[in-house]
C-alpha atoms as a PDB file:
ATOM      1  CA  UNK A   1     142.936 258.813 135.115  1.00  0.00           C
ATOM      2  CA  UNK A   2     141.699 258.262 131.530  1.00  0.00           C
ATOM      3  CA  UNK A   3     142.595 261.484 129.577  1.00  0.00           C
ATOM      4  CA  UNK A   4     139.177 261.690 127.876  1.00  0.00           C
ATOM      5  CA  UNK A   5     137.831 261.671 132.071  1.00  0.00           C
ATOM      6  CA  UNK A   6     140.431 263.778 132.300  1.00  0.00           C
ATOM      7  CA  UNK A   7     139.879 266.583 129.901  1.00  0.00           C
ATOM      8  CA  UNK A   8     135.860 266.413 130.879  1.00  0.00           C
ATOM      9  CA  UNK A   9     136.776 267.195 134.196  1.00  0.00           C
ATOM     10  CA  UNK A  10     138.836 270.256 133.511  1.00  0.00           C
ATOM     11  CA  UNK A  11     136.331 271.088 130.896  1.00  0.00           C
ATOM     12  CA  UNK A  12     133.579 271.124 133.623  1.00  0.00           C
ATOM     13  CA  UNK A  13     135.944 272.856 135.970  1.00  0.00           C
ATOM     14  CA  UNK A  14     136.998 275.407 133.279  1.00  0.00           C
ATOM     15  CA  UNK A  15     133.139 276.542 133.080  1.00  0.00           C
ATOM     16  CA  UNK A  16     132.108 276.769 136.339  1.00  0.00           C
ATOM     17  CA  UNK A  17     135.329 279.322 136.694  1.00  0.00           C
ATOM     18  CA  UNK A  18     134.098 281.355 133.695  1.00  0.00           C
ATOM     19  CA  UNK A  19     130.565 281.393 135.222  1.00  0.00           C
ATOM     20  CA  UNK A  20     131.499 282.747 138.554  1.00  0.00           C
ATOM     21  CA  UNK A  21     133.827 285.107 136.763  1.00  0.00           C
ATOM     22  CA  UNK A  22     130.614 286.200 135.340  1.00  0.00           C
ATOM     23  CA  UNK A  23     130.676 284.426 132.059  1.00  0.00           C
ATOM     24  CA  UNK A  24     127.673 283.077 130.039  1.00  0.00           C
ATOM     25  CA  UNK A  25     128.679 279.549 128.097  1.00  0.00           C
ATOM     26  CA  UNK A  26     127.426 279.946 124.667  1.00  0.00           C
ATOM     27  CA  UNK A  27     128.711 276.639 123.551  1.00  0.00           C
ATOM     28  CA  UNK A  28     130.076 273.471 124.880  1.00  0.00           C
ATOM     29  CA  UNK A  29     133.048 270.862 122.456  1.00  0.00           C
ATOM     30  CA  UNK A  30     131.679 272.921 118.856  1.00  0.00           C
ATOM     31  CA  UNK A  31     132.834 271.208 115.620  1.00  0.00           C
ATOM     32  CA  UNK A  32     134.399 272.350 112.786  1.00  0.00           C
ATOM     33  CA  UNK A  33     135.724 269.888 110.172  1.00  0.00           C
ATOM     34  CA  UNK A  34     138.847 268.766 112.046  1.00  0.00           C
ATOM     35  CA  UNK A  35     138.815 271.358 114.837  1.00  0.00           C
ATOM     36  CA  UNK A  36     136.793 271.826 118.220  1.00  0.00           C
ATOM     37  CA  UNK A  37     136.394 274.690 120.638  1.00  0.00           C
ATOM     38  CA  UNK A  38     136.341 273.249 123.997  1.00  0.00           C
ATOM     39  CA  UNK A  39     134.123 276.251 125.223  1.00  0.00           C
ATOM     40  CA  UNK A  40     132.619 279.197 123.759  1.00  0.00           C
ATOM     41  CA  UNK A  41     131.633 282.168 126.205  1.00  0.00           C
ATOM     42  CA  UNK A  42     130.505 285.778 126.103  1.00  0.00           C
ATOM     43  CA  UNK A  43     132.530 287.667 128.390  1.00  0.00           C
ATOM     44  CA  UNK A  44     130.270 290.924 131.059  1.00  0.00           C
ATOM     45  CA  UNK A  45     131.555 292.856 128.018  1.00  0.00           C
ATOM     46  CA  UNK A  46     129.777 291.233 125.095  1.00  0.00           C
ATOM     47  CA  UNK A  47     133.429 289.496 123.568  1.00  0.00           C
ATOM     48  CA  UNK A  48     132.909 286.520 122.587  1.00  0.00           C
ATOM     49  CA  UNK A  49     135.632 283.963 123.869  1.00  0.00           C
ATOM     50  CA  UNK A  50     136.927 281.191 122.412  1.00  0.00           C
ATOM     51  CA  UNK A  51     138.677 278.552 125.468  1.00  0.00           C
ATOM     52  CA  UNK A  52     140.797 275.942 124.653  1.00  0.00           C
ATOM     53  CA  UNK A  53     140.972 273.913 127.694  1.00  0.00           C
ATOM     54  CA  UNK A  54     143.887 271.851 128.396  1.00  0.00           C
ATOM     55  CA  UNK A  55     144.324 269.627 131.085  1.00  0.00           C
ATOM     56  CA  UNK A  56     147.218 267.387 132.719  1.00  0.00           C
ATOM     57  CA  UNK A  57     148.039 265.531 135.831  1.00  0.00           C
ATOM     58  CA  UNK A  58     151.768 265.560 135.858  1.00  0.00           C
ATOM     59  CA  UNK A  59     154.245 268.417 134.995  1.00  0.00           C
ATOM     60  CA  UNK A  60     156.540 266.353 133.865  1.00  0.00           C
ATOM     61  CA  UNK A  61     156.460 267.152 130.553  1.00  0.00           C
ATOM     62  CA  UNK A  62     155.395 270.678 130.729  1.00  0.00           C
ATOM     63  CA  UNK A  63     152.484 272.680 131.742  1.00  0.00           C
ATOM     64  CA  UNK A  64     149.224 271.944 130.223  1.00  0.00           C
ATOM     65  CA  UNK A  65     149.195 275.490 128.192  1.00  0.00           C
ATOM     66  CA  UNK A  66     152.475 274.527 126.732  1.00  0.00           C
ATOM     67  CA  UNK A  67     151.574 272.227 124.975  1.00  0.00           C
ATOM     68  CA  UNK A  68     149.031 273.607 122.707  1.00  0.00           C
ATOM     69  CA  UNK A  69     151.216 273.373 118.654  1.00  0.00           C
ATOM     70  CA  UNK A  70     150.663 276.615 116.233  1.00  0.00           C
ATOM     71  CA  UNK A  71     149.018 273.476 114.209  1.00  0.00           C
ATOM     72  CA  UNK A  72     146.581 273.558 117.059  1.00  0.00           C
ATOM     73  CA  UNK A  73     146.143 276.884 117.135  1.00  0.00           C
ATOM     74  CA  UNK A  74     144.954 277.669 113.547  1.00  0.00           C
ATOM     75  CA  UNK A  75     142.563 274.832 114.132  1.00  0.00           C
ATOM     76  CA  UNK A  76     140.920 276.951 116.765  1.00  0.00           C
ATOM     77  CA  UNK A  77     141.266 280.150 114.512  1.00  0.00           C
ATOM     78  CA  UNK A  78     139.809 278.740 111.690  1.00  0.00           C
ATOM     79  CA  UNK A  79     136.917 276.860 113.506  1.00  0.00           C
ATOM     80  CA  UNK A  80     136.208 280.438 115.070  1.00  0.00           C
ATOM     81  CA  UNK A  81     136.355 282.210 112.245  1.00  0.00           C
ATOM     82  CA  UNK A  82     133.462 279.676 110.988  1.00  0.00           C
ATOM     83  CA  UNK A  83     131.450 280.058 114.233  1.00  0.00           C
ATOM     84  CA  UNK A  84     131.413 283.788 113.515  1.00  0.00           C
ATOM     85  CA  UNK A  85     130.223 283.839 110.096  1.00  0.00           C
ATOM     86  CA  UNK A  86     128.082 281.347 110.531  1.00  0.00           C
ATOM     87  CA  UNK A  87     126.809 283.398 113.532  1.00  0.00           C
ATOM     88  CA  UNK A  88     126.764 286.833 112.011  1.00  0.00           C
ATOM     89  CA  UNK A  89     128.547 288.015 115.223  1.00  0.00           C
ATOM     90  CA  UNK A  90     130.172 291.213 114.735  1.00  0.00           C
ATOM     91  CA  UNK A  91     131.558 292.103 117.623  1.00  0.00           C
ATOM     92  CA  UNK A  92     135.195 291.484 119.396  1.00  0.00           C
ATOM     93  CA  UNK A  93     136.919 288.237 119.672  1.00  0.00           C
ATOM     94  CA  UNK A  94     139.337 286.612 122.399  1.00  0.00           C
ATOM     95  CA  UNK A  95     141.543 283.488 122.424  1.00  0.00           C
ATOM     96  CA  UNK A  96     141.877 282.720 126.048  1.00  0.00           C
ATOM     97  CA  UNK A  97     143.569 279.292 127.558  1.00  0.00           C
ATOM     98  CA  UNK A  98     142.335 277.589 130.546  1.00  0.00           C
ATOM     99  CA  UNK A  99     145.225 275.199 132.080  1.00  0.00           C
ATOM    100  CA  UNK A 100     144.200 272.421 134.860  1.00  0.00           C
ATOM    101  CA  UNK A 101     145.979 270.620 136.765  1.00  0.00           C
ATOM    102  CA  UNK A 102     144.575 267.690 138.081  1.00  0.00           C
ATOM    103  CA  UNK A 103     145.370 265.371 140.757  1.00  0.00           C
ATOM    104  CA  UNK A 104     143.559 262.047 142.207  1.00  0.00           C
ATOM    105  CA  UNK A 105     140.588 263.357 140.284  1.00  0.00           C
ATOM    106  CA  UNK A 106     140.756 266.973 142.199  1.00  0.00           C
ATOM    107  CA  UNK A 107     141.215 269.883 140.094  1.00  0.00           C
ATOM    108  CA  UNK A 108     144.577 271.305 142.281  1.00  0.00           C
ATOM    109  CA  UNK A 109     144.992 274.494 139.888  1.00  0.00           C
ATOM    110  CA  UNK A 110     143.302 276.466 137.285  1.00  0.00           C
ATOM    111  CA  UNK A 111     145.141 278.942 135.521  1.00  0.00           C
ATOM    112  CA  UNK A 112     143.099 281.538 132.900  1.00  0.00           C
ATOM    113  CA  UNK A 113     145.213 283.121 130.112  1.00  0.00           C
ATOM    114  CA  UNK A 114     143.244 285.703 128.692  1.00  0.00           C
ATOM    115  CA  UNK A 115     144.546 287.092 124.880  1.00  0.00           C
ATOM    116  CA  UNK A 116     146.242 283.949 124.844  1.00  0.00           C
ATOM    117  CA  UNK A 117     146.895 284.233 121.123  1.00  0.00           C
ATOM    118  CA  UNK A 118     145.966 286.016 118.377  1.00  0.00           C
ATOM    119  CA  UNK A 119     144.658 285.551 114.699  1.00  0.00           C
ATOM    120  CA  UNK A 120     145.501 287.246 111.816  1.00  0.00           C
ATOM    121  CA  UNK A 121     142.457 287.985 110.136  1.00  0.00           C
ATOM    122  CA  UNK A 122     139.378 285.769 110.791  1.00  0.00           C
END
């Protein structure tokens, strides 16, 4: 499977998980310089989440939330940290990780990591 295929599919399957867990998708792949946020929700109590979606079809080398860098990660900070200002959100923040495995285009396990990581100061 084509990883771009690949990563839209656990994408899709990432949000219909945080809408039955009672989620509301704010934002869908949101841009900032280098960076993107793979999803952007608002949790039942008003946090706004930031996802970073990874997904994999083998195990071989690792599970998919392994393999997110700290280079990575300060992407995502920093791209939040713009979506808030920009926003004027003032509320709390989460980093949460979504990791799918897929197989013979079947999504065979999701995994949510909520508090996955944590900023400094946005």
């Amino acid at each position: 499977m084509q990883n771009q295929r690949k990563g839209k599919l656990g994408e899709d399957a990432a949000c219909e998980f945080l809408i039955r867990s009672g989620y509301t998708i704010i934002e869908r792949n949101w841009r900032f310089k280098k960076a993107e946020i793979d999803i952007i929700a608002e949790s039942k109590d008003k946090k706004l989440i930031f996802v970073e979606v990874k997904s994999r079809s083998s195990i071989y080398f690792g599970m998919p939330e392994e393999s997110i860098s700290q280079y990575k990660e300060n992407l995502i900070l920093d791209a939040a940290g713009q979506y808030v200002y920009l926003n004027g959100f003032d509320g709390a923040v989460r980093f949460d990780i979504i990791s799918v495995k897929i197989e013979k285009d079947q999504v065979k396990i999701l995994n949510h990591y909520e508090d996955a990581f944590f900023p400094g100061i946005i």
